[in-house]
Protein backbone atom coordinates (compact mmCIF):
# COMPACT_ATOMS: atom_id res chain seq x y z
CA UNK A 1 -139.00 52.89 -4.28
CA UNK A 2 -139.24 50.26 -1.38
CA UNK A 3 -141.70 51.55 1.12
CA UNK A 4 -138.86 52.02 4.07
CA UNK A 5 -141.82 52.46 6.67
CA UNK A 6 -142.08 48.71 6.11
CA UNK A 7 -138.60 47.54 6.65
CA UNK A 8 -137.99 47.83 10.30
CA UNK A 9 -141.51 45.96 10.75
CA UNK A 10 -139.79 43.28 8.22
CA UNK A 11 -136.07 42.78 9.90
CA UNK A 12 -138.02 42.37 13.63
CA UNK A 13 -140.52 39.89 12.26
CA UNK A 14 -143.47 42.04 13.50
CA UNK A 15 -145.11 45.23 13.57
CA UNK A 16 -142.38 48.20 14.18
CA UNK A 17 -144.77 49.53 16.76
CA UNK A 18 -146.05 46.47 18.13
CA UNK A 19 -149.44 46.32 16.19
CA UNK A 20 -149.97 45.27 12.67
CA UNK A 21 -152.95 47.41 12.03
CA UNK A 22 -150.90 50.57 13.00
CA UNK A 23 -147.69 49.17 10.70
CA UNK A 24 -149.94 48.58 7.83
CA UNK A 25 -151.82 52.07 8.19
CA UNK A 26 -148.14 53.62 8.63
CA UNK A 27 -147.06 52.16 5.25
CA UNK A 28 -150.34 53.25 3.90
CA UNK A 29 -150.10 56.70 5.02
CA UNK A 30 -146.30 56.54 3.21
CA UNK A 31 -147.60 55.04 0.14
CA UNK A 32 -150.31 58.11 -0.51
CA UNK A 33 -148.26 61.15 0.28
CA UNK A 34 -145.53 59.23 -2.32
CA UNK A 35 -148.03 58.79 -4.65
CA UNK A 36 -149.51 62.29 -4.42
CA UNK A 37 -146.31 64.22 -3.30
CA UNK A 38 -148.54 65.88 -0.49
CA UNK A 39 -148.55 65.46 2.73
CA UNK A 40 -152.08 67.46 2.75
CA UNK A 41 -154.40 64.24 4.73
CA UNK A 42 -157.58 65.10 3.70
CA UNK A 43 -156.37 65.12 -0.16
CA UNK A 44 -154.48 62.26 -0.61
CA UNK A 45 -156.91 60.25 1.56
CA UNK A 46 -159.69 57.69 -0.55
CA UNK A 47 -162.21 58.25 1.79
CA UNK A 48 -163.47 59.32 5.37
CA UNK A 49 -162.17 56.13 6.78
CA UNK A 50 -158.98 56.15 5.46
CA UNK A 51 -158.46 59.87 6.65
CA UNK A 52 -159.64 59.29 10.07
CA UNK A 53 -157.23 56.07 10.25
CA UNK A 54 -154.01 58.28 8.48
CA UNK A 55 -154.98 61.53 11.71
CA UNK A 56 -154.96 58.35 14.30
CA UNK A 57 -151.65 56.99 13.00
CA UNK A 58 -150.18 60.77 13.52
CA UNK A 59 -151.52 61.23 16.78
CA UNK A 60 -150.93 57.53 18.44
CA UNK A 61 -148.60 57.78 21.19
CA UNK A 62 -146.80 54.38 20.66
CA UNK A 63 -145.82 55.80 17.10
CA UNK A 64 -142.54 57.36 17.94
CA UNK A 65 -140.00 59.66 16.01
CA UNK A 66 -137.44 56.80 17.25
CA UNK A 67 -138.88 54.33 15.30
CA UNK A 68 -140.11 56.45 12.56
CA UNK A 69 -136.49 57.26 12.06
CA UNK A 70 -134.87 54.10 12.72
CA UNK A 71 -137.02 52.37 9.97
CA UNK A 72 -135.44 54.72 7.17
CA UNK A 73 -132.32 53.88 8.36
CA UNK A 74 -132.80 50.22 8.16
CA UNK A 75 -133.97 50.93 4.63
CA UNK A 76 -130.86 53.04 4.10
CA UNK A 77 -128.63 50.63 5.04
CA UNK A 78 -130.02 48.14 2.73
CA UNK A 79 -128.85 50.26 -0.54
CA UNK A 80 -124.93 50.79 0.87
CA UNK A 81 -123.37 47.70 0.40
CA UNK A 82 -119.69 48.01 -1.49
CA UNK A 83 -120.49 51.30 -2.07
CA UNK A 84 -118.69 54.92 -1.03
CA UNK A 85 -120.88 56.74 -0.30
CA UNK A 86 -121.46 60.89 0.78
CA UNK A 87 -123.17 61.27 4.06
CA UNK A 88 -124.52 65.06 3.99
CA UNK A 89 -126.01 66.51 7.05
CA UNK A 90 -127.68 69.94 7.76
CA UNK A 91 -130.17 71.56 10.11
CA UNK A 92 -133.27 73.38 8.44
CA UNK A 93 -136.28 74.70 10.81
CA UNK A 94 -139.76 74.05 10.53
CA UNK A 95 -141.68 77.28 10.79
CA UNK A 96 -145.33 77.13 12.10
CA UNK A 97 -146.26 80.46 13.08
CA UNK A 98 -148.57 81.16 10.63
CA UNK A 99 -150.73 78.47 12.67
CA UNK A 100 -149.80 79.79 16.13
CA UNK A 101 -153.62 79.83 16.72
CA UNK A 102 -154.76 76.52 16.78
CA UNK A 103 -151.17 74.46 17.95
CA UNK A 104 -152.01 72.62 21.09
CA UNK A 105 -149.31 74.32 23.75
CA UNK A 106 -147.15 71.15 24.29
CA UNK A 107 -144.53 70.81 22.92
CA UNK A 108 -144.42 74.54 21.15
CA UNK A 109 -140.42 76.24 20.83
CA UNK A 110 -139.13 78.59 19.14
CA UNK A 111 -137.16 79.09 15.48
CA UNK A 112 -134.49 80.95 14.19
CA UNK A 113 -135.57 84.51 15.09
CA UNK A 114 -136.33 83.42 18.83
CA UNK A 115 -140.14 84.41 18.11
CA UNK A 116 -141.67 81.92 15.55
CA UNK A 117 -142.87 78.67 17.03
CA UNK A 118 -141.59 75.46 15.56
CA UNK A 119 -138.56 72.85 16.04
CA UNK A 120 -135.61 72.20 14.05
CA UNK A 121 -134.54 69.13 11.64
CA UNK A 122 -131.07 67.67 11.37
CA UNK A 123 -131.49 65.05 8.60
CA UNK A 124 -128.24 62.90 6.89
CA UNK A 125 -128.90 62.53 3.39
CA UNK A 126 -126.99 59.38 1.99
CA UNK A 127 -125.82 59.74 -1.50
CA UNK A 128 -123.65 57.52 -4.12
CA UNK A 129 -119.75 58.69 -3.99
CA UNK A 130 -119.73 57.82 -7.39
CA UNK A 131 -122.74 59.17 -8.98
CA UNK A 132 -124.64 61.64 -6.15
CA UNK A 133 -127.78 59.26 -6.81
CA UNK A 134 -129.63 59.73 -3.59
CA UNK A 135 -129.69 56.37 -1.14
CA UNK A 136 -131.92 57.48 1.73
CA UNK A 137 -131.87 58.57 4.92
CA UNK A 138 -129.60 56.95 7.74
CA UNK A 139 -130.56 59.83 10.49
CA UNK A 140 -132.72 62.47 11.51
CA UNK A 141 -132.48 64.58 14.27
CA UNK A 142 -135.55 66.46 16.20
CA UNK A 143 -135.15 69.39 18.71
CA UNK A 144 -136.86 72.83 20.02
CA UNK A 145 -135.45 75.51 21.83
CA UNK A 146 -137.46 76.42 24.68
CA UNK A 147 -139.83 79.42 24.68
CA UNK A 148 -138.13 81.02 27.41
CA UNK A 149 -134.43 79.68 26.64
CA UNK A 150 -131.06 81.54 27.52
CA UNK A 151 -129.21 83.13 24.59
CA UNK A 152 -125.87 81.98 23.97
CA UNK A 153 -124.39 85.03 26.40
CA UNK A 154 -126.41 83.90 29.72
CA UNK A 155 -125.53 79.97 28.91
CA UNK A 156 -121.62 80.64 28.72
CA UNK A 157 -121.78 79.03 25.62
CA UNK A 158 -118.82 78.93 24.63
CA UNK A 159 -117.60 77.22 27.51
CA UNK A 160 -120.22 74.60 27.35
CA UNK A 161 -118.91 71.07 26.77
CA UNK A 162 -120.06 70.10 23.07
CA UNK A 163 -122.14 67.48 23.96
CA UNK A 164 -124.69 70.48 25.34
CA UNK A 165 -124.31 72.37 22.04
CA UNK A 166 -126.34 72.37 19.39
CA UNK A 167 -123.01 72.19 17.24
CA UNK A 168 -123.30 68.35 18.72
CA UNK A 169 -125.98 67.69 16.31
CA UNK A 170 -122.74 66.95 13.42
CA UNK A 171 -120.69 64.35 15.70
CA UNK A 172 -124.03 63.18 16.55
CA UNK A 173 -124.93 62.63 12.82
CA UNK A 174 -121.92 60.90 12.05
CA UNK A 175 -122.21 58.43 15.24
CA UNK A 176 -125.36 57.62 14.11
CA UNK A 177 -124.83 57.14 10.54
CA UNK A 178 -122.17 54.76 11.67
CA UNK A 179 -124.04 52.90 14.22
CA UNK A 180 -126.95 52.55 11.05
CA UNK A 181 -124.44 50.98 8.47
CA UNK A 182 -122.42 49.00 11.12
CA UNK A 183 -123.83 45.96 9.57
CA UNK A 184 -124.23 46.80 6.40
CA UNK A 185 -120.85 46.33 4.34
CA UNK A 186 -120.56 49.78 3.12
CA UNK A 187 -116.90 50.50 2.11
CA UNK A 188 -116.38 53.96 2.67
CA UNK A 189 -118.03 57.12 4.49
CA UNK A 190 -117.93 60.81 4.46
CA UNK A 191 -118.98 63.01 5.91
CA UNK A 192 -119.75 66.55 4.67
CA UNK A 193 -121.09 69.46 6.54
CA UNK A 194 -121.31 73.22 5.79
CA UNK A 195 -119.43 76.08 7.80
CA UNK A 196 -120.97 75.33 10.88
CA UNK A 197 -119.70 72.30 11.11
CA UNK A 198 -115.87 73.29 10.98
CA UNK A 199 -115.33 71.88 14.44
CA UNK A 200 -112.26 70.53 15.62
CA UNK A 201 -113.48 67.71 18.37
CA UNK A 202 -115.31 66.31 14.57
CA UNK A 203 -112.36 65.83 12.75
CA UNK A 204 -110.54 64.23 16.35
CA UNK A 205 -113.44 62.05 16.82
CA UNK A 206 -115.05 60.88 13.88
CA UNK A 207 -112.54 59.98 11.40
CA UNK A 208 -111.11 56.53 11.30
CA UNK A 209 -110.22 53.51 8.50
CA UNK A 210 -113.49 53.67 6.95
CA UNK A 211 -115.02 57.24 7.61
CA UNK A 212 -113.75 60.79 6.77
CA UNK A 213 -114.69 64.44 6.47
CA UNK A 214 -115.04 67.00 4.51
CA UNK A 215 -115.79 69.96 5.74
CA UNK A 216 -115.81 73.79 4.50
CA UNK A 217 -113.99 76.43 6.59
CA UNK A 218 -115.40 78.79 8.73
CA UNK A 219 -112.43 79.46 11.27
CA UNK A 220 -108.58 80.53 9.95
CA UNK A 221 -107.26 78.32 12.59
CA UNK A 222 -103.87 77.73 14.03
CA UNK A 223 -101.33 75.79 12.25
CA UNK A 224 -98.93 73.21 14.61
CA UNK A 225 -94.79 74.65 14.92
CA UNK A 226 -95.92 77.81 12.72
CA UNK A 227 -97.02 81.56 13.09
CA UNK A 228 -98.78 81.34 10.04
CA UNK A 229 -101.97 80.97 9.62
CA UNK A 230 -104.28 78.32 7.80
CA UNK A 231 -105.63 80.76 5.13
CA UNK A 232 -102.31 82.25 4.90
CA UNK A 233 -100.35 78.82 4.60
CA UNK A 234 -102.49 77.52 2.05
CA UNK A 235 -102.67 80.62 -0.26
CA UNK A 236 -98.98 80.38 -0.28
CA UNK A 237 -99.14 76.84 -2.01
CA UNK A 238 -98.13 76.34 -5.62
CA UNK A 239 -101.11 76.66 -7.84
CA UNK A 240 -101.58 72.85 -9.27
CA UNK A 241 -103.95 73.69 -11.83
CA UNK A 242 -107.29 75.60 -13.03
CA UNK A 243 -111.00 74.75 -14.02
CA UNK A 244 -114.27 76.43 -14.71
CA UNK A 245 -117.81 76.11 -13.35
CA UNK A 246 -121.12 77.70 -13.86
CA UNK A 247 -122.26 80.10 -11.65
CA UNK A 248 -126.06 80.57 -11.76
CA UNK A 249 -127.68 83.74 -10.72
CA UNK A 250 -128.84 84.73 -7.14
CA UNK A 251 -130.18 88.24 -6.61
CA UNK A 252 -130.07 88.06 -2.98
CA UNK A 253 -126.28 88.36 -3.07
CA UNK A 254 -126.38 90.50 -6.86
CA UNK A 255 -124.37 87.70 -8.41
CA UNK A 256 -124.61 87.30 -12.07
CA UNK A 257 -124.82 84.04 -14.30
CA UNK A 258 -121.02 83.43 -15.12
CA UNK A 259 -118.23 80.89 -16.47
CA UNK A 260 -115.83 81.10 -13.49
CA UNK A 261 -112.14 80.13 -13.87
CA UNK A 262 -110.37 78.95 -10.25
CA UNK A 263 -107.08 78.20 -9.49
CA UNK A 264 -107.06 75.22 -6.98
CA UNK A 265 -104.00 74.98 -4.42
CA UNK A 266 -103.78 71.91 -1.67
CA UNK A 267 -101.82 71.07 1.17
CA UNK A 268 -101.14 68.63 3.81
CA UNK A 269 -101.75 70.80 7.02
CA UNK A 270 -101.82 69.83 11.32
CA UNK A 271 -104.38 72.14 13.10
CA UNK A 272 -103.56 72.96 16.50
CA UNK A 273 -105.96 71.92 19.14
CA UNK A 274 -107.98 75.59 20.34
CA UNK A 275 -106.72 75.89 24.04
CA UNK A 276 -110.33 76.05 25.40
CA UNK A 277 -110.25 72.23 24.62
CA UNK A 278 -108.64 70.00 27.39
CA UNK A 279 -105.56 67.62 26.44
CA UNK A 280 -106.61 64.92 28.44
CA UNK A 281 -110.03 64.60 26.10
CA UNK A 282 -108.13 65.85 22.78
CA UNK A 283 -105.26 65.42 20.91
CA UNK A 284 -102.61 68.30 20.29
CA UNK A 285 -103.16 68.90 16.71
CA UNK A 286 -104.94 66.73 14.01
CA UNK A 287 -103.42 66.34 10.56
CA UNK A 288 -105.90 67.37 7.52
CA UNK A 289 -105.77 68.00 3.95
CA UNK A 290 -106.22 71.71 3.00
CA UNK A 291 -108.10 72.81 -0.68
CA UNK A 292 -108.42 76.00 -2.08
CA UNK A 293 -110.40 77.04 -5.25
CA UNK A 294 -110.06 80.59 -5.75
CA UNK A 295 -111.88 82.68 -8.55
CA UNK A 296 -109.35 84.54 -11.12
CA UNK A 297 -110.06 87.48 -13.01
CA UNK A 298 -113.35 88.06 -11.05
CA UNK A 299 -115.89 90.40 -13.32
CA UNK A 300 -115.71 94.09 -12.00
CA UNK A 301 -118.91 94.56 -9.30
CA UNK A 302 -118.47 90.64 -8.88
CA UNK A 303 -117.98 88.97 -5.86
CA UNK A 304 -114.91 86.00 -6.34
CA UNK A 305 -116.10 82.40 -5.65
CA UNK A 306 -113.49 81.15 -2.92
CA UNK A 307 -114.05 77.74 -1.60
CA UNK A 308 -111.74 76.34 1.42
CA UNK A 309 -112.26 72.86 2.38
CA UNK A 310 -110.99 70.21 4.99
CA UNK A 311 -110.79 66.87 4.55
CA UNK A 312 -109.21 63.53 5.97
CA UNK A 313 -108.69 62.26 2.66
CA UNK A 314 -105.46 62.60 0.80
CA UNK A 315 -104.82 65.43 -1.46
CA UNK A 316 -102.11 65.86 -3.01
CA UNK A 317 -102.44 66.65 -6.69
CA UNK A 318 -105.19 68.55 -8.95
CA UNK A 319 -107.36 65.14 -9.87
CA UNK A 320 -107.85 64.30 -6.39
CA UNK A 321 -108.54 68.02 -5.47
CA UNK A 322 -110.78 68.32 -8.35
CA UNK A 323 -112.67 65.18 -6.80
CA UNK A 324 -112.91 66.79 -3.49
CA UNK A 325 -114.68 69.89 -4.94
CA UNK A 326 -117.13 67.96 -6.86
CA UNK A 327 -118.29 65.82 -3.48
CA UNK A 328 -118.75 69.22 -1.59
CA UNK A 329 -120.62 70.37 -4.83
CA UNK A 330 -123.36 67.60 -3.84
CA UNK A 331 -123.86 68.96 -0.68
CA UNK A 332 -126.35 71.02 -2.36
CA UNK A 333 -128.59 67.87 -2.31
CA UNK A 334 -129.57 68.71 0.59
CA UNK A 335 -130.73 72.12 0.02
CA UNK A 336 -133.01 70.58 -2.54
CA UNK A 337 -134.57 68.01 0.31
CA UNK A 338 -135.40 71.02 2.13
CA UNK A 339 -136.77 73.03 -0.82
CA UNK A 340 -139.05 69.99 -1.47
CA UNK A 341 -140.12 69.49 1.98
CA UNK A 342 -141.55 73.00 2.26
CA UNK A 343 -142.05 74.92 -0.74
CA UNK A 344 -141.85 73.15 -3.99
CA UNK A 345 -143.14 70.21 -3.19
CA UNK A 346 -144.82 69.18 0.15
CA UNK A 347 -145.17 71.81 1.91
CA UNK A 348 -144.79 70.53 5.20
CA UNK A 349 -145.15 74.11 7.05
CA UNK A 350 -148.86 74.03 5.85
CA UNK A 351 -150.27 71.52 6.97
CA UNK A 352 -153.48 71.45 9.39
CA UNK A 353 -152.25 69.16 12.44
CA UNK A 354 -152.47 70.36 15.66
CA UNK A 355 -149.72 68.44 17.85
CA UNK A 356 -146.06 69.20 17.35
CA UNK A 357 -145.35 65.81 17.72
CA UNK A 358 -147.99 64.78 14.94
CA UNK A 359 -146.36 67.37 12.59
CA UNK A 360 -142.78 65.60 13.68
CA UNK A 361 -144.44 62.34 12.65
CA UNK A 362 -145.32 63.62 9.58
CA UNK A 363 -141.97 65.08 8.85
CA UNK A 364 -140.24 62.37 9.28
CA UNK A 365 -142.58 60.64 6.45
CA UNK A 366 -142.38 63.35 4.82
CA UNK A 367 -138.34 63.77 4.52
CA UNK A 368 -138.26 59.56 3.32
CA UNK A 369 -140.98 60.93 0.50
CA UNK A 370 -138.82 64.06 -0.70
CA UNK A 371 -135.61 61.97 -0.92
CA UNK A 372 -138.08 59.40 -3.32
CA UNK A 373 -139.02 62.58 -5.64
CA UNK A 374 -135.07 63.57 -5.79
């Protein structure tokens, strides 16, 4: 793989962060945690001088997470051209409380249960339409939540604008993505996000000629000139056909291994605009495509697989629902970048630095190196 530290250095005819010495060690630093699948310093180093240089390169101030991140997405960009291709995003958190101890204080916020320190990722993994071969990285997104932030109650949340929501972070991704390929003659993007990112200023924003979505559902939302509901519209649909999958085992949920046949149904749908949202920034309703795969004769004790999706792609007939499915199916890519950043493979929550924005540093090199071992 291309060492896509180097390519931003390349395109501006110089260093990426104005010195040589500190592009070359950069590229260095990539090269040994690639070839070692560590990001441990002190093992993948040659010697004492090569470990000092690889901690100075972490800790320099003129390295920043903007061009740490904008130099994968040059290298991104150079393996999209004439291709579709999937751009998955999702937000994982990296946990360092077990090192709580020894952090230097700035920078420090909290996780998930509002008492670990650490900060949060929001990386878009770039895969093949066509294949799911993995293509890079054209963003990644940084944040913490303040020690002492408001919960979502004493912020109004939900009344917040969405550019002061975290939810931003998927509108955000795609903005970026597009901004990183806008030069780079890729036919075709989407999109794809989880639950969380069933949001309805996404699929009024984002979408145009050459980008959809494809989302799954989270909210049984309000359907334009009709009392019905999404879920209940689209169950109502004529099934257009049936196919099996494999579903593996996962004892946190007591599901057993199983060959699972679903019934898929589709429909052209128009989701009404929420009436928090303002109609002088939104439009009234936004027209979708609707999928349903729905688990038939579920095993007793067995929970049914039930899959609802969005898109902005047409879907009309089985084939192109089928195809539909099987993109959303690769979102689990992404679950595997995050199971190789910090526990199969590099173990990014365990490593010894002591600046949060050394450790961002390093996750960012570390993210471009776990998209090289998928």
């Amino acid at each position: 793989m291309e060492n896509p530290i180097l390519i931003h250095g390349q395109e501006c005819q110089g260093a990426a962060f104005g010195d040589q010495r500190l592009e070359k060690r950069g590229a260095n630093l990539y090269a040994a945690m690639e070839q070692h699948q560590s990001v441990n310093i002190r093992q993948i180093s040659k010697n004492r001088a090569e470990q000092v240089g690889f901690y100075r390169f972490l800790d320099n101030e003129n390295v920043t997470t903007g061009e740490l991140v904008k130099s994968l997405g040059d290298h991104c960009a150079l393996q999209v051209d004439g291709r579709h291709v999937l751009a998955i995003n999702d937000s994982s958190e990296i946990n360092l409380q077990s090192h709580i101890g020894r952090l230097q204080s700035e920078g420090l916020g909290v996780v998930g249960n509002n008492k670990d320190v650490g900060f949060y990722i929001h990386p878009t993994l770039i895969l093949d339409a066509k294949s799911g071969f993995p293509l890079g990285l054209s963003t990644v997104q940084l944040w913490i939540r303040e020690l002492d932030h408001e919960d979502k109650n004493e912020r109004e949340y939900k009344n917040l604008p969405i550019e002061q929501k975290e939810s931003y972070k998927w509108l955000k991704s795609a903005e970026e993505t597009q901004t990183c390929f806008q030069m780079s003659g890729v036919q075709m993007v989407t999109h794809i996000g989880d639950r969380e990112s069933d949001i309805f200023q996404e699929f009024a924003t984002v979408a145009n000629e050459n980008n959809h979505l494809l989302v799954r559902v989270a909210q049984n939302r309000r359907l334009k000139d009709t009392r019905e509901s999404l879920y209940t519209y689209l169950s109502q649909q004529p099934c257009e056909g049936t196919y099996t999958v494999e579903v593996s085992t996962d004892s946190r949920i007591e599901r057993k291994a199983r060959e699972a046949l679903l019934s898929v149904r589709c429909a052209q749908v128009e989701i009404q605009r929420p009436n928090k949202l303002s109609a002088a920034d939104y439009p009234e309703f936004v027209k979708l495509y609707a999928v349903e795969a729905l688990e038939v004769n579920t095993p007793k004790g067995q929970k049914p697989i039930h899959w609802r999706l969005l898109t902005t792609h047409s879907v009309v007939c089985l084939e192109q629902a089928l195809q539909v499915i099987e993109w959303y199916k690769w979102r689990w890519r992404i679950e595997q970048l995050f199971a190789t950043l910090k526990t199969v493979g590099l173990n990014i929550e365990a490593t010894q630095l002591e600046s949060i924005k050394s450790i961002q540093r390093l996750t960012i090199l570390a993210l471009s190196v776990a998209v090289s071992v998928l």
